[in-house]
N, C-alpha and C. Protein backbone atom coordinates (compact mmCIF):
# COMPACT_ATOMS: atom_id res chain seq x y z
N UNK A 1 96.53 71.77 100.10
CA UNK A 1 97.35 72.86 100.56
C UNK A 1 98.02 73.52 99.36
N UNK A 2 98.09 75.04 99.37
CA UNK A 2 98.30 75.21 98.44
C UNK A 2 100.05 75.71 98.15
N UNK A 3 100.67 75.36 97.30
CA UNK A 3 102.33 75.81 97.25
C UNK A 3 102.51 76.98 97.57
N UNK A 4 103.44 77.57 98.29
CA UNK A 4 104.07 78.96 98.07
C UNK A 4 105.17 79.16 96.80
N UNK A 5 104.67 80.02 96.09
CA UNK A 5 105.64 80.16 94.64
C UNK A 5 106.95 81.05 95.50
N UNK A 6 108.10 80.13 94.59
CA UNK A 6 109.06 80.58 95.28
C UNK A 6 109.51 82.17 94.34
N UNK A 7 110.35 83.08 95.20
CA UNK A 7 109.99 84.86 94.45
C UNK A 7 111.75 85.19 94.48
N UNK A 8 112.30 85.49 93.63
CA UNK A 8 113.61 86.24 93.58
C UNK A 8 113.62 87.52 93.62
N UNK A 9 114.75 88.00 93.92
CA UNK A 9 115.14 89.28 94.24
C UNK A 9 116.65 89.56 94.30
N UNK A 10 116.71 91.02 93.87
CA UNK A 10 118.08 91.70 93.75
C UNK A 10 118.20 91.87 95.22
N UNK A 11 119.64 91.63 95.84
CA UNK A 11 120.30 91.94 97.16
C UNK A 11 121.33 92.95 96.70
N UNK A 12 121.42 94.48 97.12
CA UNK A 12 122.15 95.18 96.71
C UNK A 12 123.07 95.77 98.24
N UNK A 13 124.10 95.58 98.48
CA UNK A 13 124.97 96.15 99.33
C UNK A 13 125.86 96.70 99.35
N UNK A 14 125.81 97.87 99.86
CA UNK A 14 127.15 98.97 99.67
C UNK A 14 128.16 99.00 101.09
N UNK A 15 129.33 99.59 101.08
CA UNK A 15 129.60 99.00 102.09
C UNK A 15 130.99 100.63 102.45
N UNK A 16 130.58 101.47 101.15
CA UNK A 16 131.55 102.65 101.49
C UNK A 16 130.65 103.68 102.25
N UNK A 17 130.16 103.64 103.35
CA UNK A 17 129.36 104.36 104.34
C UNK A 17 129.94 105.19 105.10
N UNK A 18 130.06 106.27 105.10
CA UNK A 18 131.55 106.83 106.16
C UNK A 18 130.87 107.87 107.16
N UNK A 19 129.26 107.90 106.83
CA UNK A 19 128.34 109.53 107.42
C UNK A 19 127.42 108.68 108.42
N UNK A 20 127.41 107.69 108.93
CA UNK A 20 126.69 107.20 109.57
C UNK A 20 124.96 107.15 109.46
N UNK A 21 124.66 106.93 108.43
CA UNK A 21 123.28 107.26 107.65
C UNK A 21 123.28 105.75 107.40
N UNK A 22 121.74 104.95 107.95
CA UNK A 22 121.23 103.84 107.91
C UNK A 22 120.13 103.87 106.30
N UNK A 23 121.10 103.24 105.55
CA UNK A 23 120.19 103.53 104.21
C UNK A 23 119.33 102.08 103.94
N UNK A 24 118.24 102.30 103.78
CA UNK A 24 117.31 100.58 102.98
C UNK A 24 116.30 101.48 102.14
N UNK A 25 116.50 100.43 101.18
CA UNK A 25 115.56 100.93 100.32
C UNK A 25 114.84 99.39 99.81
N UNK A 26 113.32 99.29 99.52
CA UNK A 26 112.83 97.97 99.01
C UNK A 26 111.50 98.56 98.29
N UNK A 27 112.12 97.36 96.85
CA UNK A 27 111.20 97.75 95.67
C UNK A 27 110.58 96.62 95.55
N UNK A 28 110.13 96.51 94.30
CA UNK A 28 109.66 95.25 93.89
C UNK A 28 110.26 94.54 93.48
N UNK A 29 110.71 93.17 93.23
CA UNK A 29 112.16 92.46 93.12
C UNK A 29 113.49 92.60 93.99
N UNK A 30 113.55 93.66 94.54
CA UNK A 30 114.55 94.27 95.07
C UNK A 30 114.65 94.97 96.69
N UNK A 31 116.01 94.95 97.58
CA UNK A 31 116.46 95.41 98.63
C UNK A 31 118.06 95.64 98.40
N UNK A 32 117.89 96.79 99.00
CA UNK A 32 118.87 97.46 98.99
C UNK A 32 119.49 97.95 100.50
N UNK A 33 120.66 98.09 100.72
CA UNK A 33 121.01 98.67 101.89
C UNK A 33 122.44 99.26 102.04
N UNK A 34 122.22 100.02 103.22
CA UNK A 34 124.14 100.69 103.13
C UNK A 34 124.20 101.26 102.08
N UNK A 35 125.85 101.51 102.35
CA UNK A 35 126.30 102.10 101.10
C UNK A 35 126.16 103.91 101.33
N UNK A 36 127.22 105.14 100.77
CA UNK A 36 127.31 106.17 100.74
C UNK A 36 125.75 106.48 100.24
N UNK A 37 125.86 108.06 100.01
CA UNK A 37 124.27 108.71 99.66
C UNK A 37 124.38 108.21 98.02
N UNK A 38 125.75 108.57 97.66
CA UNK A 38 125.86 108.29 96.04
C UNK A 38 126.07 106.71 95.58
N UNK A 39 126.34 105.65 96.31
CA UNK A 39 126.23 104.33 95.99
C UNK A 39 125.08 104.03 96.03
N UNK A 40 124.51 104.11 97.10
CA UNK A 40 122.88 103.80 97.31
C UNK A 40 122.14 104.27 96.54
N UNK A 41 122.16 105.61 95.54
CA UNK A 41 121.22 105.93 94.94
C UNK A 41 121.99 105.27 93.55
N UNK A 42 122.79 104.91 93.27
CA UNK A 42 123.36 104.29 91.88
C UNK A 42 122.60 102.40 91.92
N UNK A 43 122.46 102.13 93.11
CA UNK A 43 122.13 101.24 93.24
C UNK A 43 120.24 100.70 92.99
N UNK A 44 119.88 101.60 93.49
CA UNK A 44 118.38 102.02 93.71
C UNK A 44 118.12 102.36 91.93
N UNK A 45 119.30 103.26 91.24
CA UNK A 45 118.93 103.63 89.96
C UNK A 45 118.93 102.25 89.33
N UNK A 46 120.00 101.37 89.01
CA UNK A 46 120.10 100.58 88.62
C UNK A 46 119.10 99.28 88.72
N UNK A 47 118.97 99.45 90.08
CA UNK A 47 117.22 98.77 89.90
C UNK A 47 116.43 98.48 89.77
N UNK A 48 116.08 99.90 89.78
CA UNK A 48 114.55 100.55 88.88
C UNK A 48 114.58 100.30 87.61
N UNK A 49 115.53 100.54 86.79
CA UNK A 49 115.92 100.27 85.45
C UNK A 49 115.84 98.62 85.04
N UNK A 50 116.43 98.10 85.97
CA UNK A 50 116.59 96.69 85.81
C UNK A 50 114.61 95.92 85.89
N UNK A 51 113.69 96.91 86.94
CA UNK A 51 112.55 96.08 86.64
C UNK A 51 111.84 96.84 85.27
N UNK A 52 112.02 97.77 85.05
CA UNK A 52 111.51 98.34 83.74
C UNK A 52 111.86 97.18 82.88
N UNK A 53 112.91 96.86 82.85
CA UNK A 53 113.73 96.20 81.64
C UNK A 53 112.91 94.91 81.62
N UNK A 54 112.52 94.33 82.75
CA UNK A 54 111.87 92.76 83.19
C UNK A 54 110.57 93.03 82.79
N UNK A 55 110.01 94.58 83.20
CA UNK A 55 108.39 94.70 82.87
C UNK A 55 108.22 94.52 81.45
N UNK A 56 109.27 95.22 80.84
CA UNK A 56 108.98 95.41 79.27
C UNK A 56 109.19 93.56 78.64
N UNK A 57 110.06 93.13 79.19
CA UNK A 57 109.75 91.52 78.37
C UNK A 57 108.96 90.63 78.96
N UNK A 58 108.24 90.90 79.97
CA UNK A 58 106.69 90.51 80.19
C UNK A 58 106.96 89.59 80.78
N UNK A 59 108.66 89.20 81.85
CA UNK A 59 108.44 88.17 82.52
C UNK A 59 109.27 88.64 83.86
N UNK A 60 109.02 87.47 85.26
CA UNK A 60 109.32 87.77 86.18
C UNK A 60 110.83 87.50 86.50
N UNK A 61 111.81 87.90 87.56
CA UNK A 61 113.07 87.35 87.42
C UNK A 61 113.40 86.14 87.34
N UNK A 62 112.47 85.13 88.12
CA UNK A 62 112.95 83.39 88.41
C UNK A 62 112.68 82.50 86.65
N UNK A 63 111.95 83.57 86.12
CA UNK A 63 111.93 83.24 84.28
C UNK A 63 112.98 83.10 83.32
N UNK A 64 113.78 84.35 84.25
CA UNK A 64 115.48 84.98 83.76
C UNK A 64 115.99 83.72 83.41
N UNK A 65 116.80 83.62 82.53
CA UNK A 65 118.39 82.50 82.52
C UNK A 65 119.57 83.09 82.95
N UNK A 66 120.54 82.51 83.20
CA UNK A 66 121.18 83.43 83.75
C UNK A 66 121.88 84.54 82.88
N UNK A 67 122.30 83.71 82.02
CA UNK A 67 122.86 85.10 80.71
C UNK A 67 121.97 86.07 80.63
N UNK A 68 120.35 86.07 80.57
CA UNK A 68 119.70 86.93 80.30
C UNK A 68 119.72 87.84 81.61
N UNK A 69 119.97 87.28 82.84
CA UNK A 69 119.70 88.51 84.11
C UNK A 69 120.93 88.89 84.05
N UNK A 70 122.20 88.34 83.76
CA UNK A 70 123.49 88.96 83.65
C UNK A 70 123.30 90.64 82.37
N UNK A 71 122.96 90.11 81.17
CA UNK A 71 122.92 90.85 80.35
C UNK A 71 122.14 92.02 81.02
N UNK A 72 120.97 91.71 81.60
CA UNK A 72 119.97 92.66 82.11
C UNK A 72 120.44 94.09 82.87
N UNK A 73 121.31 93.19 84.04
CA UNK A 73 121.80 93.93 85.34
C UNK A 73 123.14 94.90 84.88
N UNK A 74 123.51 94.21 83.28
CA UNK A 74 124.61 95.17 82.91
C UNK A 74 123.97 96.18 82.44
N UNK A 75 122.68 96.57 81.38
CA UNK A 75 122.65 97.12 80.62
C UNK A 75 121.65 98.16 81.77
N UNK A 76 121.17 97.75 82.77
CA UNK A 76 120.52 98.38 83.78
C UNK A 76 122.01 99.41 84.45
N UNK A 77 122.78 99.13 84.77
CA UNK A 77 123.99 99.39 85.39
C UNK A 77 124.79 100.56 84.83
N UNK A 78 124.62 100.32 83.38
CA UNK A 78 125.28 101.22 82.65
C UNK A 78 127.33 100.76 82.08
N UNK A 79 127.11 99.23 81.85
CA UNK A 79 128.24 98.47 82.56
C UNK A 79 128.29 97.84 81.17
């Protein structure tokens, strides 16, 4: 039988929603939800950036240490 490899992912939640707009968004590594039009897309940006950043060092997130996904998610963030 063969293992299921276990897979990480960014959980992104916003929670200043005030227009009644059901937002999800799901990437690769990543889900997103809620959140205003402008959180959600800061969130979604920060994302995208964050798997660029993972593509370019040629490894997957569960590879990450944690300093390194900390460092990651800041410099993705703009933080």
């Amino acid at each position: 039988m063969q293992k299921k490899q276990d897979q990480s992912a960014l959980l992104g939640v916003g929670f200043d929603n005030n227009d009644g707009h059901k937002r999800v968004t799901k990437g690769d590594n990543f889900y997103l939800v809620g959140g205003s039009e402008e959180t959600h897309e800061r969130m979604t940006e920060t994302a995208v950036k964050f798997n660029e950043k993972l593509s370019r060092r040629g490894k997957r997130m569960d590879e990450l240490s944690p300093e390194e996904f900390r460092d990651m998610i800041r410099e993705a963030s703009g933080k």
